[in-house]
Protein backbone atom coordinates (compact mmCIF):
# COMPACT_ATOMS: atom_id res chain seq x y z
CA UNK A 1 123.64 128.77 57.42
CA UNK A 2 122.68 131.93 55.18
CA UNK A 3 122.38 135.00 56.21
CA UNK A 4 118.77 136.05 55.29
CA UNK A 5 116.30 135.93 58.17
CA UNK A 6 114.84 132.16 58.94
CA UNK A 7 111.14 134.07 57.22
CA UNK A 8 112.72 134.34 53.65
CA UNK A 9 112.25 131.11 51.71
CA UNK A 10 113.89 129.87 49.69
CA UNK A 11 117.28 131.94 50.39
CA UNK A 12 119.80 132.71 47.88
CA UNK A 13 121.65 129.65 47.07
CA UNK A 14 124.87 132.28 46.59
CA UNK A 15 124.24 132.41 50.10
CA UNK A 16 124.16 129.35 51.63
CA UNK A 17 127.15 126.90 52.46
CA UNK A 18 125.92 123.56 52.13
CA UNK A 19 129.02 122.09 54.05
CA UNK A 20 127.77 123.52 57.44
CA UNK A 21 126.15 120.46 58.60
CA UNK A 22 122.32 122.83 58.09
CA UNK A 23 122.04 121.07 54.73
CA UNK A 24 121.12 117.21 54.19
CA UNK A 25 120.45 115.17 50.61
CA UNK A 26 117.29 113.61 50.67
CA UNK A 27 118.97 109.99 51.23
CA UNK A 28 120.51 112.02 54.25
CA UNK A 29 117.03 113.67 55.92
CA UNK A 30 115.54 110.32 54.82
CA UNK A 31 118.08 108.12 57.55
CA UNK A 32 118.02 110.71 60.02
CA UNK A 33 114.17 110.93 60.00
CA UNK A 34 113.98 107.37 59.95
CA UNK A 35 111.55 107.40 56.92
CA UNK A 36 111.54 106.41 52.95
CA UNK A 37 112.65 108.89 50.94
CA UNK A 38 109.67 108.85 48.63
CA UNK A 39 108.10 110.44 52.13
CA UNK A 40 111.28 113.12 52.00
CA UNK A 41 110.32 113.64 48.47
CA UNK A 42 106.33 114.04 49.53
CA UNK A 43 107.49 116.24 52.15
CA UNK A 44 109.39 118.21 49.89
CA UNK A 45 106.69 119.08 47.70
CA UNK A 46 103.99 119.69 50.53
CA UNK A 47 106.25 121.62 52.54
CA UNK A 48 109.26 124.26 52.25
CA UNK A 49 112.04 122.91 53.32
CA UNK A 50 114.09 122.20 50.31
CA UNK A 51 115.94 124.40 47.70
CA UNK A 52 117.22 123.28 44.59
CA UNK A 53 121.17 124.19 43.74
CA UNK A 54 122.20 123.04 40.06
CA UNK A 55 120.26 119.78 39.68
CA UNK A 56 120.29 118.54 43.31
CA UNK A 57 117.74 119.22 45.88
CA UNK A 58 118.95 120.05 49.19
CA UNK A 59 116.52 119.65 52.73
CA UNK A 60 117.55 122.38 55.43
CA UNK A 61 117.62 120.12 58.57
CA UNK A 62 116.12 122.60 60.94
CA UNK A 63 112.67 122.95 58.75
CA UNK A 64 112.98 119.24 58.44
CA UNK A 65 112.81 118.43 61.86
CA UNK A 66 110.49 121.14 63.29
CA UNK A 67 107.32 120.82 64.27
CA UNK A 68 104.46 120.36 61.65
CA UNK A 69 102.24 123.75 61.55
């Protein structure tokens, strides 16, 4: 994952290595969420759990699948 404490969003995408399994595409957080991803997208925009790197978007799974606050 990066090494920035979990309270810094977005981290530096220099950072982050999106080949450590922490990092999903939407049609990726889409399947494992079980949802559309339009809602990925939604969620994406309502919430922070996505950074973009070059011109793809990229959901960190562990935002993604905790709890709403």
């Amino acid at each position: 994952m990066s090494d920035q404490p979990e309270d810094i969003w977005p981290p530096d995408p220099v950072s982050i290595d999106l080949n450590d399994g922490s990092w999903l595409s939407r049609g990726e957080a889409a399947y494992l969420t079980r949802s559309s991803t339009d809602t990925i997208t939604r969620r994406m925009a309502e919430e922070k759990i996505a950074i973009q790197v070059g011109k793809k978007w990229w959901i960190n799974k562990a935002r993604l699948l905790a709890p709403s606050r």
